[in-house]
N, C-alpha and C. Protein backbone atom coordinates (compact mmCIF):
# COMPACT_ATOMS: atom_id res chain seq x y z
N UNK A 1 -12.57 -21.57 15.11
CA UNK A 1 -11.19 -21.33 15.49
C UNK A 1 -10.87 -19.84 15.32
N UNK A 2 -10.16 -19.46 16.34
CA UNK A 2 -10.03 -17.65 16.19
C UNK A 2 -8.32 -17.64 15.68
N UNK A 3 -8.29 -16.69 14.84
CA UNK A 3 -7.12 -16.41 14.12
C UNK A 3 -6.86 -14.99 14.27
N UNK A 4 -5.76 -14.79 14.55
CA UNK A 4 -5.33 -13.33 14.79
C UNK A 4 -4.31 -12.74 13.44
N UNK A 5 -4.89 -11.95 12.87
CA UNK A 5 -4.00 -11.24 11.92
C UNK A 5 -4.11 -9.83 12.19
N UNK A 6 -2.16 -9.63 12.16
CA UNK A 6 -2.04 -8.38 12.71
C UNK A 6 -2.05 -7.32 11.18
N UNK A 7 -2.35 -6.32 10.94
CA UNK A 7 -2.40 -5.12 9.73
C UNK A 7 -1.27 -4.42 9.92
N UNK A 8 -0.40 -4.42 9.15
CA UNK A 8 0.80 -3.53 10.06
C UNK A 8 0.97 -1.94 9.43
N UNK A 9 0.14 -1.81 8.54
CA UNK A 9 -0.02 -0.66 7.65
C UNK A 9 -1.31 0.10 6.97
N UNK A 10 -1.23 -0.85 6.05
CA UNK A 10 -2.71 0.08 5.48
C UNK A 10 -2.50 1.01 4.46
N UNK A 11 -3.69 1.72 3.97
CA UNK A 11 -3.31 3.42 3.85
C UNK A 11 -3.46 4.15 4.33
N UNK A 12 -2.99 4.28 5.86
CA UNK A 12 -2.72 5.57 6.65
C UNK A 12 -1.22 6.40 6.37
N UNK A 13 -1.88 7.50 6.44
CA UNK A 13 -0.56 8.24 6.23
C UNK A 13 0.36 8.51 7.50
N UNK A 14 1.05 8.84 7.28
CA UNK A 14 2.30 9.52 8.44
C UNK A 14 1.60 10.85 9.41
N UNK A 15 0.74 11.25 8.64
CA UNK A 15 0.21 12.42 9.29
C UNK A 15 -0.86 11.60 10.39
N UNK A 16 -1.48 10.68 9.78
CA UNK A 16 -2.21 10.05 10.91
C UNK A 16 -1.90 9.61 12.24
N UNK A 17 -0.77 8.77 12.02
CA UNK A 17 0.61 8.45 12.72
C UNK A 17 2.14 8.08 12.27
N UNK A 18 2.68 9.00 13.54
CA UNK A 18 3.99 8.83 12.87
C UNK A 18 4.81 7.66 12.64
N UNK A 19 4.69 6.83 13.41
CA UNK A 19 4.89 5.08 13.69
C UNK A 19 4.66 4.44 12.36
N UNK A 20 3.56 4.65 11.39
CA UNK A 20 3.13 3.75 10.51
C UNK A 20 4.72 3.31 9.79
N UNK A 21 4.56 1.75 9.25
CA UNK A 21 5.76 1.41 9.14
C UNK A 21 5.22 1.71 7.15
N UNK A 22 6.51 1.85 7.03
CA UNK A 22 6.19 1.97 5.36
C UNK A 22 7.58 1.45 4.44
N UNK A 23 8.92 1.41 5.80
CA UNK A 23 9.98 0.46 4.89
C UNK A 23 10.29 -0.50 4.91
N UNK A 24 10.85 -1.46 4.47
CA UNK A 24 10.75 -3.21 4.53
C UNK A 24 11.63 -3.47 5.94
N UNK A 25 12.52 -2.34 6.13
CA UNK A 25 12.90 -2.86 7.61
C UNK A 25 11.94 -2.25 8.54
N UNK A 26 11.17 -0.98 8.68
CA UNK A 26 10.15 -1.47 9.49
C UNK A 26 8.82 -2.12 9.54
N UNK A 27 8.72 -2.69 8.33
CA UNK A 27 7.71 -3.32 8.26
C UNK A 27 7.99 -5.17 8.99
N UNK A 28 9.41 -5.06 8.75
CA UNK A 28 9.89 -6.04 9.82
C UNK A 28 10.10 -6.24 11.31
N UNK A 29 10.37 -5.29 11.48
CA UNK A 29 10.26 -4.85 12.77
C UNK A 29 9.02 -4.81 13.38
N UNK A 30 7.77 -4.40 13.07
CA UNK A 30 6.37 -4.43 13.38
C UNK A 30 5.99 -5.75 13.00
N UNK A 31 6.54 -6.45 12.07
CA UNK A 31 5.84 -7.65 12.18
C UNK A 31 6.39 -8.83 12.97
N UNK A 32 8.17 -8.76 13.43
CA UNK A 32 8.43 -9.41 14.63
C UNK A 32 7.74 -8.87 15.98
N UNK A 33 7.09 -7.90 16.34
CA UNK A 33 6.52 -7.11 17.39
C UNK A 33 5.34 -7.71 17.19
N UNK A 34 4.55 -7.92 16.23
CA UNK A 34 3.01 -8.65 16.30
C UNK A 34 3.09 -10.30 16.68
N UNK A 35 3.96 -10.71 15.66
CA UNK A 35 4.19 -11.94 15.91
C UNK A 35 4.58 -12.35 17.25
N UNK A 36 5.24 -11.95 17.95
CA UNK A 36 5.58 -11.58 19.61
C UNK A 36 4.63 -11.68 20.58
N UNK A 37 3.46 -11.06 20.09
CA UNK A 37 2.37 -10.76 20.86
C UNK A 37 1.49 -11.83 20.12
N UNK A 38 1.25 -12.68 19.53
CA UNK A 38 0.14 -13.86 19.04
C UNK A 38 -0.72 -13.48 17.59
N UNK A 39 0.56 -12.61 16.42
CA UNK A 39 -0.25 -12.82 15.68
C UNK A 39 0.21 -14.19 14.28
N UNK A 40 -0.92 -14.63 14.07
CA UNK A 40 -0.77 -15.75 13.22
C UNK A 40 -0.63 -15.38 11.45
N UNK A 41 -0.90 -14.24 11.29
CA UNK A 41 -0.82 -13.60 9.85
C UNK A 41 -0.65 -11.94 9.76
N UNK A 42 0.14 -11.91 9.04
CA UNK A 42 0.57 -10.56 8.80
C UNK A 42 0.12 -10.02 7.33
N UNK A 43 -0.71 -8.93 7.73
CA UNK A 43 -1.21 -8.48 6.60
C UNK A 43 -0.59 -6.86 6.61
N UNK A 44 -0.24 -6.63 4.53
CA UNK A 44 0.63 -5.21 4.78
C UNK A 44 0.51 -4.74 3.28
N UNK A 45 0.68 -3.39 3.19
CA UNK A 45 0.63 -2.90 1.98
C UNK A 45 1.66 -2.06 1.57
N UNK A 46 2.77 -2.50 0.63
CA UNK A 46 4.07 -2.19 0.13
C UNK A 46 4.46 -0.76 -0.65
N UNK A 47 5.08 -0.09 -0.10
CA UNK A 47 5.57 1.46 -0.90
C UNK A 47 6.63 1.34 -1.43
N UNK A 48 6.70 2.47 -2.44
CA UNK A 48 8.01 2.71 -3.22
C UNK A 48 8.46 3.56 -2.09
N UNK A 49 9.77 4.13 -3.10
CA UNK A 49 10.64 5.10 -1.88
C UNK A 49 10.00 6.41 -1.88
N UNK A 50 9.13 6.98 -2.76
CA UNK A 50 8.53 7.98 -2.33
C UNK A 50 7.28 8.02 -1.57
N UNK A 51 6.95 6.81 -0.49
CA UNK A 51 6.28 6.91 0.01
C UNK A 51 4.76 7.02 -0.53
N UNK A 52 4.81 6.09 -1.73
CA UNK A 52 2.94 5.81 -2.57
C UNK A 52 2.87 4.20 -2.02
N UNK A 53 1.60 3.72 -1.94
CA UNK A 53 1.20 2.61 -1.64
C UNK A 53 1.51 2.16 -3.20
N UNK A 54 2.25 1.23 -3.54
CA UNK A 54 2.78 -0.03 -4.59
C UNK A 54 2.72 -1.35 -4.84
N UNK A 55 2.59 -1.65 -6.27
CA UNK A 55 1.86 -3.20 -6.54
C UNK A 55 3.47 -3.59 -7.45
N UNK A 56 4.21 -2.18 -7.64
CA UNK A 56 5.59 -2.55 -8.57
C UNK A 56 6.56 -3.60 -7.66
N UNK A 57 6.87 -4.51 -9.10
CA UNK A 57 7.65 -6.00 -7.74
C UNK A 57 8.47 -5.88 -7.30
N UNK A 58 9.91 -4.56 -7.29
CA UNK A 58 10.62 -4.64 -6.82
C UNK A 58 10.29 -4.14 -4.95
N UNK A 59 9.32 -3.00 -5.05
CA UNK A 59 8.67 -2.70 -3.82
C UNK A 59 8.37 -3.78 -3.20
N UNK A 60 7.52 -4.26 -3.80
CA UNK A 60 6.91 -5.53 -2.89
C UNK A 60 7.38 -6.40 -2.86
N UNK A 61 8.57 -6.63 -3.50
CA UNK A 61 9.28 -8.25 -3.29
C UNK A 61 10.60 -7.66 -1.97
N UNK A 62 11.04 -6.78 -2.04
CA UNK A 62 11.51 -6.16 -0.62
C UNK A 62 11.17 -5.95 0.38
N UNK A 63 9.82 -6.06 0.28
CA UNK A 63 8.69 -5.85 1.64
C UNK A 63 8.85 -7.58 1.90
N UNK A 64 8.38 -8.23 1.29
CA UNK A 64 8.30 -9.63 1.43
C UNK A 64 9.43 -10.30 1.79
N UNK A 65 10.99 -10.12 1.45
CA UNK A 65 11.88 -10.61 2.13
C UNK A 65 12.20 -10.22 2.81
N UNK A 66 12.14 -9.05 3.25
CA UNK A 66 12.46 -8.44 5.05
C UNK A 66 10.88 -8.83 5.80
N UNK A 67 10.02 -9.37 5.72
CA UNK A 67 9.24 -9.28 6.76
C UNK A 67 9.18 -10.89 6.74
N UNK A 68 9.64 -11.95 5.96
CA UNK A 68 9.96 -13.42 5.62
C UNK A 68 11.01 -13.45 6.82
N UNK A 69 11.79 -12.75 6.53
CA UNK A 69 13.91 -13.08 7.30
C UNK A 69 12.98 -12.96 8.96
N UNK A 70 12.40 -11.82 8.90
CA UNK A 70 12.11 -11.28 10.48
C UNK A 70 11.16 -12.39 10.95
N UNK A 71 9.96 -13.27 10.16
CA UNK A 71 9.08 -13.46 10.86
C UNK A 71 8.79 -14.74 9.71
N UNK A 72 9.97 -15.85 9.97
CA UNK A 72 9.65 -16.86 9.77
C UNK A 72 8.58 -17.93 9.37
N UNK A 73 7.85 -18.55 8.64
CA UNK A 73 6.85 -19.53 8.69
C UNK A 73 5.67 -18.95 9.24
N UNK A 74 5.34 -17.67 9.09
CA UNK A 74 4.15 -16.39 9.17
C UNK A 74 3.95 -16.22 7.76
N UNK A 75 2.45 -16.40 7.45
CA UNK A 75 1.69 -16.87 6.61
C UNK A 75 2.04 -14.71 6.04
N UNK A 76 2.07 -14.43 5.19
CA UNK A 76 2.08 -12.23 4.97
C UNK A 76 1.04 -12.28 3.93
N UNK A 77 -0.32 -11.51 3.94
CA UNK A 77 -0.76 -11.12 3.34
C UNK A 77 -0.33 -9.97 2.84
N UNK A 78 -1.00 -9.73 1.38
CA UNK A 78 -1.11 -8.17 0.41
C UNK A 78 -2.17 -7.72 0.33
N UNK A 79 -2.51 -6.22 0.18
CA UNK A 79 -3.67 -5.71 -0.34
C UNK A 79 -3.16 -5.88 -1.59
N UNK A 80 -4.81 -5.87 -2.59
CA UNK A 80 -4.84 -5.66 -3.60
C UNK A 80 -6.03 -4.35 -4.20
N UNK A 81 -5.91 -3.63 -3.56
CA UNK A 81 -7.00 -2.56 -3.62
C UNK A 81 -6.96 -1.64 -4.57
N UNK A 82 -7.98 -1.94 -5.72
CA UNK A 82 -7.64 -0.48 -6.97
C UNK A 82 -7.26 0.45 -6.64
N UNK A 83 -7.53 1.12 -4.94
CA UNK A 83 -6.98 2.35 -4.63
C UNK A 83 -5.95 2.73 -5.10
N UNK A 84 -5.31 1.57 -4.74
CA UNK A 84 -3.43 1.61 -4.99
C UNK A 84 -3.29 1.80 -6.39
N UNK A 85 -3.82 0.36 -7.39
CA UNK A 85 -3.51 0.78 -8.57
C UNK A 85 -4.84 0.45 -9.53
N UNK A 86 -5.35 1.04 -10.30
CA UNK A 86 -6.49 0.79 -10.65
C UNK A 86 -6.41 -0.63 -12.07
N UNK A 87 -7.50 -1.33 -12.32
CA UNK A 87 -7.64 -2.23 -13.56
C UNK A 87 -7.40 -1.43 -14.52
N UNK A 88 -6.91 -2.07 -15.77
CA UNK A 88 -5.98 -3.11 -15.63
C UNK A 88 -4.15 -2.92 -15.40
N UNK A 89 -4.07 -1.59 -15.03
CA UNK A 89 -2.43 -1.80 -14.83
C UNK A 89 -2.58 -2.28 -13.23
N UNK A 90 -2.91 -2.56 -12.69
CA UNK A 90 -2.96 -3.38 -11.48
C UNK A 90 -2.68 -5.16 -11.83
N UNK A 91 -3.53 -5.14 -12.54
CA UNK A 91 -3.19 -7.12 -13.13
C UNK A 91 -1.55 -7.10 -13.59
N UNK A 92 -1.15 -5.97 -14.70
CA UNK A 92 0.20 -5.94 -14.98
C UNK A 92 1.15 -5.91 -14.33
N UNK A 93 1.11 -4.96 -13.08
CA UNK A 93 1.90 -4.86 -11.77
C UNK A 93 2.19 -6.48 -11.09
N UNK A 94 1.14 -6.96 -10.69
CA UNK A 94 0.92 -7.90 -9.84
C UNK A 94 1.63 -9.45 -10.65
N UNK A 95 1.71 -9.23 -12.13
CA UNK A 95 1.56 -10.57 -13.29
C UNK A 95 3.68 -10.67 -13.13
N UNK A 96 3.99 -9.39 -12.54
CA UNK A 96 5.55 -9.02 -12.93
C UNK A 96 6.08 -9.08 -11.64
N UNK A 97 4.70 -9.45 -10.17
CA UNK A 97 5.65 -10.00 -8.87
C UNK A 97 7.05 -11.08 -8.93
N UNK A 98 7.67 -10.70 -8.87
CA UNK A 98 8.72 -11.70 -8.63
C UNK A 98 9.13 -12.35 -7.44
N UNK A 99 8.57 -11.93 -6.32
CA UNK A 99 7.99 -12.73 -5.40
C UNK A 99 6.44 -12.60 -4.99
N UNK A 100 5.65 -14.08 -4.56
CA UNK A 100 4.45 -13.59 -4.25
C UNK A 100 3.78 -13.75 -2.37
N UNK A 101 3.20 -13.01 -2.12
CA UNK A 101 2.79 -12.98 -0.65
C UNK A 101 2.11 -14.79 -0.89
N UNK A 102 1.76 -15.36 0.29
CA UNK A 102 1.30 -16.71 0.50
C UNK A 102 -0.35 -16.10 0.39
N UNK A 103 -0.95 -14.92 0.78
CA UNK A 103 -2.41 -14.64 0.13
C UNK A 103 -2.41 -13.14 -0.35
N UNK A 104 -3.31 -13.25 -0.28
CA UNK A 104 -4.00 -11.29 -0.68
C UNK A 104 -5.20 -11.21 -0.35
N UNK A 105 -5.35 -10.22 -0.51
CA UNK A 105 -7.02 -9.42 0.31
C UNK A 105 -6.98 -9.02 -1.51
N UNK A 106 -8.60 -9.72 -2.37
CA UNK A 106 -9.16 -9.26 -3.26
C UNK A 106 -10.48 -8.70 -3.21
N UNK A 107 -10.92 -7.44 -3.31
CA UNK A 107 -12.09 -6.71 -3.23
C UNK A 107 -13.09 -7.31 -4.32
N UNK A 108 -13.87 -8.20 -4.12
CA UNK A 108 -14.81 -8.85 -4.95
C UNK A 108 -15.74 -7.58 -5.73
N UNK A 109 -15.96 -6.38 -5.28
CA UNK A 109 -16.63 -5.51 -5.98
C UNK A 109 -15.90 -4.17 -6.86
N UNK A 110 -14.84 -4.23 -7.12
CA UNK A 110 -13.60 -3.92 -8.10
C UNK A 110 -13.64 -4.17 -9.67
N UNK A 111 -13.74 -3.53 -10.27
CA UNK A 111 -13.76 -3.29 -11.41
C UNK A 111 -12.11 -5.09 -12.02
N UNK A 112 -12.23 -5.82 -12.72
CA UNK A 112 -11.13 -6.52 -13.45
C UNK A 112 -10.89 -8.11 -12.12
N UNK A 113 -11.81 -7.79 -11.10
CA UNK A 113 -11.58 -8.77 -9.88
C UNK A 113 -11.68 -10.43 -10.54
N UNK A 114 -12.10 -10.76 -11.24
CA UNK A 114 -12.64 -11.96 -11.65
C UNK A 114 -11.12 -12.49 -12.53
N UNK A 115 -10.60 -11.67 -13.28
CA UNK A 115 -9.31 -11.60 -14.41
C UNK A 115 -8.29 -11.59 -13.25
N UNK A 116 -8.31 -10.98 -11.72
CA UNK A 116 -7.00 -10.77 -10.86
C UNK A 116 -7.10 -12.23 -10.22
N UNK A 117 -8.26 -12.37 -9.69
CA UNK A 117 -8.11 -13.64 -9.40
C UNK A 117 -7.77 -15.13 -10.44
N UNK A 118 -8.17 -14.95 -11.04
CA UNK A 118 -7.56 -15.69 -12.30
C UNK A 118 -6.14 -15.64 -11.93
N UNK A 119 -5.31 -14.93 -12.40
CA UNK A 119 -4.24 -14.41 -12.30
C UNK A 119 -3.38 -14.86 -10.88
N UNK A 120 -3.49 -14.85 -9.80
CA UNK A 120 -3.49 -15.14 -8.41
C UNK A 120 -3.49 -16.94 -8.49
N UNK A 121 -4.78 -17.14 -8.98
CA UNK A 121 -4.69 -18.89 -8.73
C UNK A 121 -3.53 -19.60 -10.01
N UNK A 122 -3.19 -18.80 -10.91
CA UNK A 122 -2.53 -19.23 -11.73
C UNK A 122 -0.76 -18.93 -10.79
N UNK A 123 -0.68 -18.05 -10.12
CA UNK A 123 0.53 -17.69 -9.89
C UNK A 123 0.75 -18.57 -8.10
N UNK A 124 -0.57 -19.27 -7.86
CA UNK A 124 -0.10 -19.96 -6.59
C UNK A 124 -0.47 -19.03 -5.18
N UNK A 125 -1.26 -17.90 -5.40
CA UNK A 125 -1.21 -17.19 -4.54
C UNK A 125 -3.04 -16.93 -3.39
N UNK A 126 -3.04 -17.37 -2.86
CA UNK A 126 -4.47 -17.58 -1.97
C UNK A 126 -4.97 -16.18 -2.00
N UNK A 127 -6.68 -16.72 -2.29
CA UNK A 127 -7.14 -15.36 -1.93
C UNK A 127 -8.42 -15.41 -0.74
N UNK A 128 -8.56 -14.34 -0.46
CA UNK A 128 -8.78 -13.89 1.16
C UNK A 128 -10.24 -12.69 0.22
N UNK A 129 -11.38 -13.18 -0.07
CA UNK A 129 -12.56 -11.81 -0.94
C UNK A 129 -12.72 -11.03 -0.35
N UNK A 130 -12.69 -9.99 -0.28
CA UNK A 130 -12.82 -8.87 0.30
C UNK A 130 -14.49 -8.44 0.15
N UNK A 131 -15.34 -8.40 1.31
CA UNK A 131 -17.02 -7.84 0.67
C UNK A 131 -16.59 -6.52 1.65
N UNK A 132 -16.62 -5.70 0.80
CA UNK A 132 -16.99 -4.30 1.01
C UNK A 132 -18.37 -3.92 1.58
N UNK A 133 -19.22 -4.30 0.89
CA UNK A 133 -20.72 -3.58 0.71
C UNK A 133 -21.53 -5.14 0.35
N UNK A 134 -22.58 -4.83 0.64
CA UNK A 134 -23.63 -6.05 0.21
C UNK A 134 -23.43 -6.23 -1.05
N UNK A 135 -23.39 -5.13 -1.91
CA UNK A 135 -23.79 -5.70 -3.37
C UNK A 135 -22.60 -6.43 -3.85
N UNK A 136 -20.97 -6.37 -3.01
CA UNK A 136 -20.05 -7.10 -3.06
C UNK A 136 -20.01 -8.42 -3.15
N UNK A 137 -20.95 -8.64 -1.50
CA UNK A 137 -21.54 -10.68 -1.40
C UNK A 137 -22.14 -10.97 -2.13
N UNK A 138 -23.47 -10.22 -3.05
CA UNK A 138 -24.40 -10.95 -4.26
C UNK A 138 -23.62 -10.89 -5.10
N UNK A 139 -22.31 -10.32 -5.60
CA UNK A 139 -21.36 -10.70 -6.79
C UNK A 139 -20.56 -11.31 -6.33
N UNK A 140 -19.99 -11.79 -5.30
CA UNK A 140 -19.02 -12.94 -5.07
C UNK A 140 -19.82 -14.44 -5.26
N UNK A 141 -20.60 -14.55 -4.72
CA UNK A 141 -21.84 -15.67 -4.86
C UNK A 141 -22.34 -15.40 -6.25
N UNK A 142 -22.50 -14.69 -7.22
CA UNK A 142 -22.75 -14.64 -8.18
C UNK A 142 -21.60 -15.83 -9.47
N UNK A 143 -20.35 -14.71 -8.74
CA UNK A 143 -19.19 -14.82 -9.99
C UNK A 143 -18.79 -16.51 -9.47
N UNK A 144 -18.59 -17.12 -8.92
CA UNK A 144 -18.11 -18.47 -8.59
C UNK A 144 -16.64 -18.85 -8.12
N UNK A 145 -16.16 -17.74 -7.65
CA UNK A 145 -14.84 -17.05 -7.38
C UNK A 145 -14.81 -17.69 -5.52
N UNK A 146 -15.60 -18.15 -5.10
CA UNK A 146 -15.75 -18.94 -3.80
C UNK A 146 -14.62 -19.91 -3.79
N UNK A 147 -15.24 -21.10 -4.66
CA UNK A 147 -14.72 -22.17 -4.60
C UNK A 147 -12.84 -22.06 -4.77
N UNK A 148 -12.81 -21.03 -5.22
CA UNK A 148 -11.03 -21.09 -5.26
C UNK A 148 -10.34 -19.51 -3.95
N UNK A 149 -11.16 -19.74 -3.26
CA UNK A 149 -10.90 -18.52 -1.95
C UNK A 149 -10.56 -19.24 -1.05
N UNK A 150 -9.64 -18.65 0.19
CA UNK A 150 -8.74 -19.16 1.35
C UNK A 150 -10.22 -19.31 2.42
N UNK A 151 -9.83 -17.72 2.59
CA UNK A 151 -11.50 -17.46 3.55
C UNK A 151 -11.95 -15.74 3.09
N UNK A 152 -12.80 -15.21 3.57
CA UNK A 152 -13.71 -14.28 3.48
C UNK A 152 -13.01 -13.11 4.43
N UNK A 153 -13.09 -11.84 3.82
CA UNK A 153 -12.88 -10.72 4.45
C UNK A 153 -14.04 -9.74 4.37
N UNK A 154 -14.99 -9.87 5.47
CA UNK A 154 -15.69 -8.98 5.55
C UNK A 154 -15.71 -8.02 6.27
N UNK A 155 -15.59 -7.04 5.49
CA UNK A 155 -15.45 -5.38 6.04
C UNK A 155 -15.95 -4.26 5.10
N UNK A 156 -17.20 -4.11 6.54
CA UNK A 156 -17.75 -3.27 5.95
C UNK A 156 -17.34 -1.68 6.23
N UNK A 157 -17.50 -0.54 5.59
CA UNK A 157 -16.79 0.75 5.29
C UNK A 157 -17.84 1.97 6.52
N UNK A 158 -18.80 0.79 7.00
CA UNK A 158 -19.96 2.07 8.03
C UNK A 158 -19.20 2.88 8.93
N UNK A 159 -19.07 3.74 9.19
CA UNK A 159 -18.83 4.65 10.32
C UNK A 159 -19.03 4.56 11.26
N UNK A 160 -20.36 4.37 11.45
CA UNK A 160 -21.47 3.74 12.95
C UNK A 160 -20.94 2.60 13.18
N UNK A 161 -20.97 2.03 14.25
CA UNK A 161 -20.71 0.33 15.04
C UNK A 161 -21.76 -0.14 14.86
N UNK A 162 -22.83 0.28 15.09
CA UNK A 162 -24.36 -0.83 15.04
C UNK A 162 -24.15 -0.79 13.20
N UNK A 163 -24.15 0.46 12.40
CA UNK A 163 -24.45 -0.03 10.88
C UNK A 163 -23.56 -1.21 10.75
N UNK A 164 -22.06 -0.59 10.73
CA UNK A 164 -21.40 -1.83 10.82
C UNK A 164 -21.57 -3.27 11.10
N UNK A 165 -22.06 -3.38 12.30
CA UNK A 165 -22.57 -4.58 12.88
C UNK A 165 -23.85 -5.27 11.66
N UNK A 166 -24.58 -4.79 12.05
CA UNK A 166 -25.58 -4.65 10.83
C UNK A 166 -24.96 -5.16 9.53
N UNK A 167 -24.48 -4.23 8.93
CA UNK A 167 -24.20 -4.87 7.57
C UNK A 167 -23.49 -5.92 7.33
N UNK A 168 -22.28 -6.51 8.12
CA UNK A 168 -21.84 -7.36 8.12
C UNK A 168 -22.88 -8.66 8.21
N UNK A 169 -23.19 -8.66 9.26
CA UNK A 169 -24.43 -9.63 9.45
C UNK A 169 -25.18 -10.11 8.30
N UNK A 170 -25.47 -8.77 7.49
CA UNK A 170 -26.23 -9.05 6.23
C UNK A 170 -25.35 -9.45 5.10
N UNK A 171 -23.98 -9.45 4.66
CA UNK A 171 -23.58 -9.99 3.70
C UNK A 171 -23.16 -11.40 4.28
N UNK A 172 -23.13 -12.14 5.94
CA UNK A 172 -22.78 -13.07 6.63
C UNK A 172 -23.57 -13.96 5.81
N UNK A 173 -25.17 -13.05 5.61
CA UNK A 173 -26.07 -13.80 5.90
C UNK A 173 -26.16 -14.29 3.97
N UNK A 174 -25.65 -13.57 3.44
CA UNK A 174 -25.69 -13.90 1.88
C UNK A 174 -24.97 -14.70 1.32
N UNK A 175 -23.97 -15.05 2.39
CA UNK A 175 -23.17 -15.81 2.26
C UNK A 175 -23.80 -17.66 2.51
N UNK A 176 -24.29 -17.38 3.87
CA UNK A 176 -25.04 -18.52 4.31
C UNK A 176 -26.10 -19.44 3.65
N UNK A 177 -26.90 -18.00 2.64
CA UNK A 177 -27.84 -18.80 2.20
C UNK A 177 -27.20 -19.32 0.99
N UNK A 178 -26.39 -18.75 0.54
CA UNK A 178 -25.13 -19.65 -1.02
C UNK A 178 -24.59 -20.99 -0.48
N UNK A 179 -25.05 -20.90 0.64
CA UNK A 179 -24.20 -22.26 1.31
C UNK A 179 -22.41 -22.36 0.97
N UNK A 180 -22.07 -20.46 1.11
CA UNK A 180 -20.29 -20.36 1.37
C UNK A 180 -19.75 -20.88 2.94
N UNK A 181 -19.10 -21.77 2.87
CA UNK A 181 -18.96 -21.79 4.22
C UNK A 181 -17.13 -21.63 4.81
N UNK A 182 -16.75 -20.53 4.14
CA UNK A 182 -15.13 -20.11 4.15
C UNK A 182 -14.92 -19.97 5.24
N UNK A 183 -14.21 -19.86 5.88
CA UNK A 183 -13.42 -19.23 7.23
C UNK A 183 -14.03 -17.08 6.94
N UNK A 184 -13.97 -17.26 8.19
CA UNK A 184 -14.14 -15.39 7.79
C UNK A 184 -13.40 -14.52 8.67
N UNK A 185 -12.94 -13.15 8.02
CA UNK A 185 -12.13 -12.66 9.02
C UNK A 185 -12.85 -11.39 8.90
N UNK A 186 -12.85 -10.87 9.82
CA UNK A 186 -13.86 -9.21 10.34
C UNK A 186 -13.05 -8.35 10.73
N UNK A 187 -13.08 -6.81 9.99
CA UNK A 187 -12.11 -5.88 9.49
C UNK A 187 -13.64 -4.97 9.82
N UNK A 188 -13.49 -3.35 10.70
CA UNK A 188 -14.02 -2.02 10.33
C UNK A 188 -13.31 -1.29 9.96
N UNK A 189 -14.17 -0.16 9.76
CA UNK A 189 -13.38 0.98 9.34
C UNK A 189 -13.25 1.99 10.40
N UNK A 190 -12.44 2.80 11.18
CA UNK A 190 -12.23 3.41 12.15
C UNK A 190 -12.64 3.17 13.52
N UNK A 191 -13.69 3.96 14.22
CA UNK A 191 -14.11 3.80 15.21
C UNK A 191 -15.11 2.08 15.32
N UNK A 192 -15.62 2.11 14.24
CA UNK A 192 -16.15 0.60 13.91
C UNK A 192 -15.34 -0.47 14.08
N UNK A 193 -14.04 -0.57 13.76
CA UNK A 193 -13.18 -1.75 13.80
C UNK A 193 -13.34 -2.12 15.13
């Protein structure tokens, strides 16, 4: 079954493009505009007012009710990417949501990932593993963090389209022989995506 989830953000900056939405009313606005066009999940990553990517709940619980009001019974993912905030004040951030997204994108090869997810299934909130890199899939299949995952986010970070292609394939395939059989969703990085 093909599932369309639209990204409405990221960490691109403004300099990249000027469009990127980064306030809860346009992050509403872009996500009634995706939803418009056939997307089934909205995935987004929440700022304070000075414009930093944020895990603090008042940020993100404002992101979440303006893009809820706009876009009804649409499933909203979160990043959860140390980028933003590193272990363990990232678990603290996230433990003090006062509202929570219906999933998140967790980077299985992240320093505290095993303790966030913990944290996540305790608070009701689906997770979506993030494999970065191969050695990501032999520690997701390692840690046992499967059995309580939505589906699989594999995205790999190659530059190239064939590496890309390539590597994905190979953590597909690490997956296969664990006998994971999640839903999967496929994410590149730039010209690769």
């Amino acid at each position: 079954m093909m599932m369309l989830q639209a990204c409405l953000n990221g960490s691109r900056s403004s300099e990249e493009h000027p469009g990127i939405p980064r306030t809860p009313a346009e992050l509403a606005n872009e996500g009634r505009a995706s939803v418009a066009v056939g997307a089934q999940v909205l995935h987004l990553h929440a700022y304070d007012e000075a414009g930093s990517e944020t895990f603090a709940p008042e940020p993100c619980a404002a992101a979440l009710r303006a893009v809820r009001a706009a876009c009804p019974g649409i499933p909203i993912s979160f990043s959860t990417s140390a980028d933003i905030e590193p272990h363990p004040s990232r678990l603290e951030s996230i433990a003090g949501w006062t509202e929570v997204p219906d999933l998140v994108t967790a980077n299985q090869g992240e320093e505290g990932i095993v303790e966030l997810c913990d944290l996540l299934i305790a608070r009701g909130i689906g997770i979506e593993a993030g494999l970065l890199h191969l050695d990501d899939a032999h520690e997701f299949v390692r840690s046992g963090v499967a059995a309580r995952c939505v589906r699989v986010l594999i995205e790999p970070l190659d530059a190239d389209p064939g590496a890309a292609v390539a590597h994905a394939a190979a953590m597909e395939q690490v997956l296969a022989d664990a006998r994971i059989t999640l839903d999967q969703v496929h994410h590149g990085d730039g010209v690769a995506t």
